[in-house]
Protein backbone atom coordinates (compact mmCIF):
# COMPACT_ATOMS: atom_id res chain seq x y z
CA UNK A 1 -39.04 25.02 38.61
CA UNK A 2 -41.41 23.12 36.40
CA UNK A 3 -41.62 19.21 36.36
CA UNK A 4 -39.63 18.43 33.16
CA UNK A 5 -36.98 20.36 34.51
CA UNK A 6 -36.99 18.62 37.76
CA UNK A 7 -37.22 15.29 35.63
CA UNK A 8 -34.23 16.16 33.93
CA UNK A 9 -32.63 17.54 36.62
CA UNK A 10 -32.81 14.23 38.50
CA UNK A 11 -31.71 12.08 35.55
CA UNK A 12 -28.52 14.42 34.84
CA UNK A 13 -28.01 13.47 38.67
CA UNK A 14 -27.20 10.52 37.92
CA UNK A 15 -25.15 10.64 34.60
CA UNK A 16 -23.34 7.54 33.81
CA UNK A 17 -26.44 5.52 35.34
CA UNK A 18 -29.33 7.36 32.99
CA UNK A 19 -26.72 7.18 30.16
CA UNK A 20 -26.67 3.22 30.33
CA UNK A 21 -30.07 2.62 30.96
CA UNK A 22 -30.56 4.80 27.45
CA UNK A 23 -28.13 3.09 26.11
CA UNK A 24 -30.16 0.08 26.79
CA UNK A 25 -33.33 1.08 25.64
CA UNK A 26 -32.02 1.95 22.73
CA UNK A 27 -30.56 -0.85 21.80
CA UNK A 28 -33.61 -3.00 22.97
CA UNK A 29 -35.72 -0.90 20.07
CA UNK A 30 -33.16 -1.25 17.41
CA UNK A 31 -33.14 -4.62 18.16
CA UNK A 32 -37.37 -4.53 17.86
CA UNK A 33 -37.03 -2.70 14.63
CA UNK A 34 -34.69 -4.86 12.95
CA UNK A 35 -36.25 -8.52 13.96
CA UNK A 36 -40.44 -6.78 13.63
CA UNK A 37 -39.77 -5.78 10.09
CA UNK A 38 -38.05 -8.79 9.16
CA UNK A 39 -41.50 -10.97 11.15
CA UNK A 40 -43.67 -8.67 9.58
CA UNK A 41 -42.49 -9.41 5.54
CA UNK A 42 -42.07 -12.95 7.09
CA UNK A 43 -45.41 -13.00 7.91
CA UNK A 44 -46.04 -11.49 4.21
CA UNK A 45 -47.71 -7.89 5.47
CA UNK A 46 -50.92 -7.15 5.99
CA UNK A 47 -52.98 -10.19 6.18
CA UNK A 48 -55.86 -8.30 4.74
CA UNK A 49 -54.35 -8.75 1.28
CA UNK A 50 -51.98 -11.98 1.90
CA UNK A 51 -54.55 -13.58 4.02
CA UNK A 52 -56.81 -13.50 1.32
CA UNK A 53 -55.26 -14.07 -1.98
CA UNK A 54 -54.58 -17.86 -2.47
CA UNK A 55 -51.71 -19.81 -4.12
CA UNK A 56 -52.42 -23.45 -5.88
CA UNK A 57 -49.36 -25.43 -6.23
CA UNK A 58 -48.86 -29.34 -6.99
CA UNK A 59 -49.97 -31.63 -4.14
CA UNK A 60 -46.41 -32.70 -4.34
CA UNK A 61 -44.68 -29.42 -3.65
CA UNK A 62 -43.24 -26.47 -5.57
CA UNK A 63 -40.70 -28.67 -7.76
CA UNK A 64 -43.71 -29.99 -9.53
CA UNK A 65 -45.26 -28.26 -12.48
CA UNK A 66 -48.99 -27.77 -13.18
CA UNK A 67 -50.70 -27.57 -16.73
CA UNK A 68 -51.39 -23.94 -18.05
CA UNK A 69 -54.60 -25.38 -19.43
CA UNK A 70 -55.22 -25.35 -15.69
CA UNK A 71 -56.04 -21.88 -16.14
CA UNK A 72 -58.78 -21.65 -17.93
CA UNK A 73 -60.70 -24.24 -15.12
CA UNK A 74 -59.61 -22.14 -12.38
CA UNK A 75 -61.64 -19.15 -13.80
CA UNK A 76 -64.58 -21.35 -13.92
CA UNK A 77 -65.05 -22.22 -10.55
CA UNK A 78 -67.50 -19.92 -8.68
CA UNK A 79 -65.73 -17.44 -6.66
CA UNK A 80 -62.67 -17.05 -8.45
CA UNK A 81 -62.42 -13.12 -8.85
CA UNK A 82 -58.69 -12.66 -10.39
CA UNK A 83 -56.52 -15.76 -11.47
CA UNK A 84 -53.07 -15.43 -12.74
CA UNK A 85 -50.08 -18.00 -12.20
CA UNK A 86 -45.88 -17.36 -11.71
CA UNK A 87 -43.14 -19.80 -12.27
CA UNK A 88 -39.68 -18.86 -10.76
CA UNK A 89 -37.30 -19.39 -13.47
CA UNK A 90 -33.76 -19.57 -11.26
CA UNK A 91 -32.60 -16.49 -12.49
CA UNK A 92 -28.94 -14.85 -11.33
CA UNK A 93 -27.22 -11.37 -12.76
CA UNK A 94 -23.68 -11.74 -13.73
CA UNK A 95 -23.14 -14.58 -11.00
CA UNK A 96 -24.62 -17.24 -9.39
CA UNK A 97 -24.54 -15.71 -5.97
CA UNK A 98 -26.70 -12.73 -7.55
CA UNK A 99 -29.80 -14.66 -7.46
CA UNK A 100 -32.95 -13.05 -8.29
CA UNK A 101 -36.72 -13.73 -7.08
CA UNK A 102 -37.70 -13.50 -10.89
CA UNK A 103 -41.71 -15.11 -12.07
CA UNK A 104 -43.08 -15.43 -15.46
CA UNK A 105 -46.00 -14.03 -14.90
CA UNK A 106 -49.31 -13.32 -17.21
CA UNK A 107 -48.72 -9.93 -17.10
CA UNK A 108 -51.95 -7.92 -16.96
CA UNK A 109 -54.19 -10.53 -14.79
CA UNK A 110 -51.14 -10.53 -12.36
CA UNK A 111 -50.79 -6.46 -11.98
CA UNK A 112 -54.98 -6.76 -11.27
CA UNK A 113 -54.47 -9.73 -8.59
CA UNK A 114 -51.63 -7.97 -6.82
CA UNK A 115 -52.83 -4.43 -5.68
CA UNK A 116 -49.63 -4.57 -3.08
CA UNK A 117 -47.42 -3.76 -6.52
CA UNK A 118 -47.65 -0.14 -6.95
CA UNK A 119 -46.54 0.92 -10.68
CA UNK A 120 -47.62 3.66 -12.46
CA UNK A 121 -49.79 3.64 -15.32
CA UNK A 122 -46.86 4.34 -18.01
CA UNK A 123 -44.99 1.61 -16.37
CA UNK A 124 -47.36 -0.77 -16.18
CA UNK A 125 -48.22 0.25 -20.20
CA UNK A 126 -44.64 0.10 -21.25
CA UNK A 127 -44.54 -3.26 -19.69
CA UNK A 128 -47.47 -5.08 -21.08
CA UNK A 129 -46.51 -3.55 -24.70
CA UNK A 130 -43.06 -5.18 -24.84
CA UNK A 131 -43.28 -8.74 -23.79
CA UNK A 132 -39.02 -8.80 -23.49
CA UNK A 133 -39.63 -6.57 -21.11
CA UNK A 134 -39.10 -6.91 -17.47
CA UNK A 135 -40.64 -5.13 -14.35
CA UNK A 136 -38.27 -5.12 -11.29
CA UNK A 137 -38.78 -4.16 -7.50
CA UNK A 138 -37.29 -0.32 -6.44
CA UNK A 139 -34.91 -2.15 -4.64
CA UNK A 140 -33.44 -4.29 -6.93
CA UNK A 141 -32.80 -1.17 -9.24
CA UNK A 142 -31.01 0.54 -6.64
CA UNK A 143 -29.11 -1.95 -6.02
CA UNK A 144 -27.91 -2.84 -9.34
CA UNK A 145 -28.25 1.03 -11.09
CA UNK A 146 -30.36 -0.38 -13.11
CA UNK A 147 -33.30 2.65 -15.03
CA UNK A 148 -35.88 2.07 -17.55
CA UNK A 149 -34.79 1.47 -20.65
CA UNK A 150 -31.58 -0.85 -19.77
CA UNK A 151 -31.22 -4.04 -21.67
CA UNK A 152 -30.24 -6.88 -18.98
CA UNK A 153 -28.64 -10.05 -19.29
CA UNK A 154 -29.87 -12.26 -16.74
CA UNK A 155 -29.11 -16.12 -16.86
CA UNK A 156 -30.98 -19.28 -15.32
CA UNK A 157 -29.65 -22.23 -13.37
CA UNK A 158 -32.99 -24.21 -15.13
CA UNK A 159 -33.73 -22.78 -18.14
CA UNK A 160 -31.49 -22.94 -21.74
CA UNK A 161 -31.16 -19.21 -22.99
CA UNK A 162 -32.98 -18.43 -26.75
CA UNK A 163 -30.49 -20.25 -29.41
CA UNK A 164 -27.49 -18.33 -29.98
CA UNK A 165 -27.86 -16.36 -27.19
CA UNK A 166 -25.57 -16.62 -23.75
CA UNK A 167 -28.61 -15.30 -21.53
CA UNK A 168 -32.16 -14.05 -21.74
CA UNK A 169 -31.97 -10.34 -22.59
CA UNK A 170 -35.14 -8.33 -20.83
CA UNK A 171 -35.43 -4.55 -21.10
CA UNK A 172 -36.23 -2.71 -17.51
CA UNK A 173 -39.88 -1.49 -18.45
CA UNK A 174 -39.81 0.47 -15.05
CA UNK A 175 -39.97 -0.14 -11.19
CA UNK A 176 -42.79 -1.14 -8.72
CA UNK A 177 -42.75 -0.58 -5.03
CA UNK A 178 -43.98 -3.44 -2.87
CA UNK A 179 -45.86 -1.73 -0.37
CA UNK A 180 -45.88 -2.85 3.40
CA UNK A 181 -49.09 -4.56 2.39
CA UNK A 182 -47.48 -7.17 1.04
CA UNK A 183 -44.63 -7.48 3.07
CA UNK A 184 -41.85 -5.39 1.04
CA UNK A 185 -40.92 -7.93 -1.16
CA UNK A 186 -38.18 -7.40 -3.67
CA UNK A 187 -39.06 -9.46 -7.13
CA UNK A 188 -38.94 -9.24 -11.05
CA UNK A 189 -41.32 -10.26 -13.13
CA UNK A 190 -41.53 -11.00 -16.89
CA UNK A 191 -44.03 -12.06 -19.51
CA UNK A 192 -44.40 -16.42 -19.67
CA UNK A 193 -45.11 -16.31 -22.81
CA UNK A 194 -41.56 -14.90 -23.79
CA UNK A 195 -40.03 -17.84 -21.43
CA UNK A 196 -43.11 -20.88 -22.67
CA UNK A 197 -41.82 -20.21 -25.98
CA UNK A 198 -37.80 -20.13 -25.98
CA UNK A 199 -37.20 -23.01 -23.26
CA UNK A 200 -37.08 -26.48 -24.06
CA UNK A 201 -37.96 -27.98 -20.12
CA UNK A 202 -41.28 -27.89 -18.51
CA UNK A 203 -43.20 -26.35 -21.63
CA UNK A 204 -46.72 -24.92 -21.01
CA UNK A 205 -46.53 -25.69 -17.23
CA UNK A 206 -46.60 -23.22 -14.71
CA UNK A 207 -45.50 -23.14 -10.92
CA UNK A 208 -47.77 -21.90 -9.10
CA UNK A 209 -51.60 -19.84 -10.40
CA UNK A 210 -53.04 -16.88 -8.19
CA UNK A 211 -56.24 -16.44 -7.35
CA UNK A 212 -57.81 -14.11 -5.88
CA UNK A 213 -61.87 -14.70 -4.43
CA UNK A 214 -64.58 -12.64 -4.76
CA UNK A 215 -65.69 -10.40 -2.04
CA UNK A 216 -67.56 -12.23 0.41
CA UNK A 217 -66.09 -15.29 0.13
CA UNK A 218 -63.99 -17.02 2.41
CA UNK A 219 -60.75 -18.00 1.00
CA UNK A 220 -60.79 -21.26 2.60
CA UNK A 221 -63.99 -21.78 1.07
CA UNK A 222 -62.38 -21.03 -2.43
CA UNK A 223 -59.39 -23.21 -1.81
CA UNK A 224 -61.60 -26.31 -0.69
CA UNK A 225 -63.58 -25.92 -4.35
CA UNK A 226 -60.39 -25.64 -6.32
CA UNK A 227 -58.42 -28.59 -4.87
CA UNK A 228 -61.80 -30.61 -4.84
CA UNK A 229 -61.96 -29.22 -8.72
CA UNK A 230 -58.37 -31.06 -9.57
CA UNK A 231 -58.81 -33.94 -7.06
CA UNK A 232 -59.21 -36.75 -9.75
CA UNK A 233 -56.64 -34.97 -12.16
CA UNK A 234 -53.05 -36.35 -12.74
CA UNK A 235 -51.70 -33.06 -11.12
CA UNK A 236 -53.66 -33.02 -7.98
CA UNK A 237 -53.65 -29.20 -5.87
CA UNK A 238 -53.07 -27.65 -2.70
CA UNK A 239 -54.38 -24.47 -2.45
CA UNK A 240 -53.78 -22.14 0.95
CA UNK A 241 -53.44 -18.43 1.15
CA UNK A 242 -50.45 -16.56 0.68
CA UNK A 243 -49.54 -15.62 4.28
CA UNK A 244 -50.01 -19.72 5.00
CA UNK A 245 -48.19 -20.79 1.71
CA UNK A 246 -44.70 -18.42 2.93
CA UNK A 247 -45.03 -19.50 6.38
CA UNK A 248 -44.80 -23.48 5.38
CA UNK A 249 -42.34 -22.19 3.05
CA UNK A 250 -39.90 -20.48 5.45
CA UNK A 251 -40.49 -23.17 8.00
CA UNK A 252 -38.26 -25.17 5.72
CA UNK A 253 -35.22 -23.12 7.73
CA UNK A 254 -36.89 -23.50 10.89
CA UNK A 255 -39.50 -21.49 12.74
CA UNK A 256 -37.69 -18.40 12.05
CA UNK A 257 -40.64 -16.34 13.22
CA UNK A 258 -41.14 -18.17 16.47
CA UNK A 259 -37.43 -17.41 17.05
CA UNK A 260 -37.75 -13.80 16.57
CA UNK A 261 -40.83 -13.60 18.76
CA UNK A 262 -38.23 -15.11 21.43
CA UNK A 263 -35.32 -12.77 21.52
CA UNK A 264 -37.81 -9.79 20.95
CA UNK A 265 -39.14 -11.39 24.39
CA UNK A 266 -36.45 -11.73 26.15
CA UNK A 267 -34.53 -8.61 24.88
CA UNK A 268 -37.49 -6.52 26.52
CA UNK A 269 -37.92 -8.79 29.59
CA UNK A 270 -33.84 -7.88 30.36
CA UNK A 271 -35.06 -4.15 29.54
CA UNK A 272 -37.64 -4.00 32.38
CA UNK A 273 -35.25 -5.56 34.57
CA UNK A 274 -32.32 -3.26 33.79
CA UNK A 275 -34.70 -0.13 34.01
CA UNK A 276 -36.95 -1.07 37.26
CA UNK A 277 -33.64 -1.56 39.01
CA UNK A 278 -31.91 1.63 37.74
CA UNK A 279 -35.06 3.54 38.33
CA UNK A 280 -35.93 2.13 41.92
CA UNK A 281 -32.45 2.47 43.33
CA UNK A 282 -32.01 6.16 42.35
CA UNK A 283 -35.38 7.01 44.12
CA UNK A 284 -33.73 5.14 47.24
CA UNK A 285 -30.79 7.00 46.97
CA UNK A 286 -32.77 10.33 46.55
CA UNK A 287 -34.96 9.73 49.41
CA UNK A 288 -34.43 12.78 51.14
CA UNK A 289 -34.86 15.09 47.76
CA UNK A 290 -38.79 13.43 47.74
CA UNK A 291 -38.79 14.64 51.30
CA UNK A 292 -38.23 17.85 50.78
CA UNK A 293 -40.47 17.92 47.90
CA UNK A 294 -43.18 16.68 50.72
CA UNK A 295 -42.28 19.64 52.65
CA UNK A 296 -42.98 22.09 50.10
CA UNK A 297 -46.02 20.62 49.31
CA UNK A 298 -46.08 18.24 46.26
CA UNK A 299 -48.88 16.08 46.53
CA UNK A 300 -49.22 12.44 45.71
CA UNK A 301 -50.31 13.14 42.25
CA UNK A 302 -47.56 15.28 41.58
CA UNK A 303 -44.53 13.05 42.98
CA UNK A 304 -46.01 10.47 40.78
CA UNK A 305 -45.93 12.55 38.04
CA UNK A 306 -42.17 13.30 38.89
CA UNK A 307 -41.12 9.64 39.00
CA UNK A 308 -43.14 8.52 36.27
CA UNK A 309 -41.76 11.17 34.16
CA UNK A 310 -38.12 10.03 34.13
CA UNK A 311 -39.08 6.50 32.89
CA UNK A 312 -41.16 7.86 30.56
CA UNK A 313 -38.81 10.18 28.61
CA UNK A 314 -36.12 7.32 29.70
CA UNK A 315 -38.10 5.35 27.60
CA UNK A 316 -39.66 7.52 24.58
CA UNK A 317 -36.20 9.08 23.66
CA UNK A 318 -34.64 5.14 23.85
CA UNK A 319 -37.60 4.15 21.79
CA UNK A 320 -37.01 7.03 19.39
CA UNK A 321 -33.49 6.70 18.99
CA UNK A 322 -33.76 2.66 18.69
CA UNK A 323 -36.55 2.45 15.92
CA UNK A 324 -34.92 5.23 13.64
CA UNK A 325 -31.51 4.38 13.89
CA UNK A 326 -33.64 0.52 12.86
CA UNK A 327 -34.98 2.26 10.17
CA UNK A 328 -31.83 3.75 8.52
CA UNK A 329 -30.02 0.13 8.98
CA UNK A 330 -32.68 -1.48 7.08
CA UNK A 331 -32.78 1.13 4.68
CA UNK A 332 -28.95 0.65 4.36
CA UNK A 333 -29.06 -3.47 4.63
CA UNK A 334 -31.87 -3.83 2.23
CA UNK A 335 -29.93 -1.73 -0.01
CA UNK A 336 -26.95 -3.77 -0.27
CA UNK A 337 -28.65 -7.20 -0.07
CA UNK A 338 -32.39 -6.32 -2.15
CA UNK A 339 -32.14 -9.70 -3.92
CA UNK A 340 -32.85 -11.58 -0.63
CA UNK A 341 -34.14 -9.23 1.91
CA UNK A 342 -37.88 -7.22 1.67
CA UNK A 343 -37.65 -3.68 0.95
CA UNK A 344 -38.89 -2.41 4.35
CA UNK A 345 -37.47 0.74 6.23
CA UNK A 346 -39.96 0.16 8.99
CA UNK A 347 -43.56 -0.41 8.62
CA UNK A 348 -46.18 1.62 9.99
CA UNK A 349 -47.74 -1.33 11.86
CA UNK A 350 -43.83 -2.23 13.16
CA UNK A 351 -44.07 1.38 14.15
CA UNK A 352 -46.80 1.39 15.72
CA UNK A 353 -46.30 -1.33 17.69
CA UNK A 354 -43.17 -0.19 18.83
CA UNK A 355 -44.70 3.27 20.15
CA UNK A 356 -47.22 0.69 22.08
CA UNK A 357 -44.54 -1.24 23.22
CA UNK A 358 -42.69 1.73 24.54
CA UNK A 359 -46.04 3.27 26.61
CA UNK A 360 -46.70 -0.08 28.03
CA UNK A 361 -42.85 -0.43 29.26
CA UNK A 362 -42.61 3.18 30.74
CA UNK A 363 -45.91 2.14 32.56
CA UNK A 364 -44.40 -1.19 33.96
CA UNK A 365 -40.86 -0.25 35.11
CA UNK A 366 -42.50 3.09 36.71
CA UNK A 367 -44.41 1.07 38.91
CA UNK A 368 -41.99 0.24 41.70
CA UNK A 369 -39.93 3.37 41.87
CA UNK A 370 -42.99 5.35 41.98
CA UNK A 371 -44.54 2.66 44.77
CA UNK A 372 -41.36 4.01 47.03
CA UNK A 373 -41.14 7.82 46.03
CA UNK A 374 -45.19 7.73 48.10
CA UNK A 375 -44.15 5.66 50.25
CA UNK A 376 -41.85 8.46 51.77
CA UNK A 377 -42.47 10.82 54.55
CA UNK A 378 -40.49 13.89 55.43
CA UNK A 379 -39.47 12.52 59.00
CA UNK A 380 -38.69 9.41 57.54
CA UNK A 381 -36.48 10.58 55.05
CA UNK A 382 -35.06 13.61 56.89
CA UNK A 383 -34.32 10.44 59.78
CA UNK A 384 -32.75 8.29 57.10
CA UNK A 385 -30.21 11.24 56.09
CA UNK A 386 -29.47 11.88 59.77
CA UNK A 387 -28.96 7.69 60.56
């Protein structure tokens, strides 16, 4: 008989026992897929591109507007590579509880600052030709049916629609994915110049500009020159980097991220417990099937490999089952709820971290049970049966 089938063997021994410890696993992993995609586009992606791409707001928070002749300055100061700006513009579909992430945006410099927005090239054409045209995330088209071509009505809660008109009308120039880069954001974006010139509040102001440094550069560097730059001005700037600027922004709810961190810790604390104790009193109970083993001859190595074995596949099929049946809720959650919630099934580094996650546990709670299985001689066990 080979090992796996002893390893499986021993684990169908115990039926309703391996069944709840899998059950366990499992749900510790779907639990770890859920709450590390959500601190992953929390943590806006990859800080490779977030960490580096900076956002300059007022000094006196997002409710204040800064000058659009800002613009021009920003691209002046050494360093600056790409510099676009976005102002949120309150934006719901058919009701107010349909709120949208919607930015006027400068559409071409924005599409160059923001390689985490994949469109293709007739998309990306189609939208800088038509500036009523509007560029929305993959999700929010699924969720609302929305294709290219539609003509949408979307309304504001701060901005007046074009006179004689009971919303602003955009036409769907195409979709973008939001890669995992980025965090999976769902968003729509729209030219400014279509909303500077048809609203009647905050006129040639923007929210917030985007810039993006050179290569080389540090981005703190860049941020210390630009709010130096505006200092004196009567809009003064703070400048930080994107992953910074969404992590002071979400803070606002509380440390949502720290609180993640905690149940993800104490979901897989409770799984090593519930495992190492499953695992170490079947190997007591078996004690006289590892004797017998001795007495045919398995070696140390090999009654290691045994034990270590059922944790392991204990553990990879819960960690398999957990992060995919994850993947398909997000999938199905985003889907329903894309104008508040990131597009992510499950990100490759989530993924990957789960896998490591899953080694490292089948390495921990193997350690006891295995500890006892060598511990075990044949006379002692054979005694044990006897007593």
């Amino acid at each position: 008989m080979t090992e796996l089938k002893l390893i499986l063997a021993h684990l169908r021994f115990f039926r309703t026992r391996t069944l709840l410890m899998l059950a366990t696993v499992v749900l510790a992993f779907f639990t770890f897929g859920i709450l590390g995609s959500m601190h992953f586009s929390l943590n806006s992606g990859d800080s490779d591109v977030t960490g580096r791409r900076l956002i300059v707001t007022h000094e006196a928070g997002l409710m204040q507007q800064l000058p659009i002749s800002y613009l021009e300055r920003l691209r002046g100061i050494p360093g600056a590579e790409h510099v676009s700006h976005a102002t949120w513009a309150g934006t719901f579909y058919r009701e107010q509880r349909d709120m949208l992430m919607a930015f006027a945006v400068d559409p071409a410099p924005w599409l160059d600052g923001h390689p985490d927005m994949i469109v293709t090239d007739a998309t990306r054409r189609a939208f800088l030709a038509d500036r009523r045209s509007i560029l929305v995330s993959e999700g929010l088209a699924r969720k609302y049916g929305w294709k290219p071509g539609d003509s949408i009505p979307l309304k504001s809660i701060l901005f007046v629609p074009p006179a004689g008109d009971p919303a602003w009308t955009f036409t769907i120039a195409g979709t973008f994915r939001s890669a995992d880069s980025g965090g999976g954001r769902n968003f729509a974006i729209f030219h400014y110049s279509y909303l500077n010139q048809n609203r009647d509040l905050w006129r040639d102001t923007v929210g917030t500009f985007v810039v993006s440094p050179a290569a080389g550069l540090a981005p703190e560097a860049l941020a210390q020159r630009i709010d130096q730059a505006f200092a004196g001005s009567g809009a003064p700037t703070s400048t930080a980097t994107d992953k910074a600027f969404h992590a002071e922004f979400f803070a606002q709810f509380g440390d949502v991220a720290s609180m993640i961190r905690i149940v993800m810790a104490v979901t897989f604390l409770s799984l090593i417990l519930v495992v190492t104790s499953g695992m170490t009193l079947s190997m007591r109970q078996r004690t006289r099937d590892i004797g017998v083993l001795r007495v045919l001859g398995f070696s140390d190595a090999r009654v290691w490999r045994l034990v270590a074995g059922q944790t392991a596949v204990l553990l990879g099929g819960g960690a398999a089952l957990g992060l995919a049946a994850a993947s398909v809720f997000n999938r199905w959650i985003t889907t329903h709820m894309a104008q508040i919630l990131p597009d992510l099934t499950l990100p490759l580094v989530v993924l990957a971290q789960g896998i490591a996650a899953a080694l490292l546990l089948a390495v921990g709670t193997a350690l006891l049970p295995t500890l006892i299985a060598l511990r075990v001689r044949p006379v002692q066990a054979f005694a044990m049966e006897q007593a």
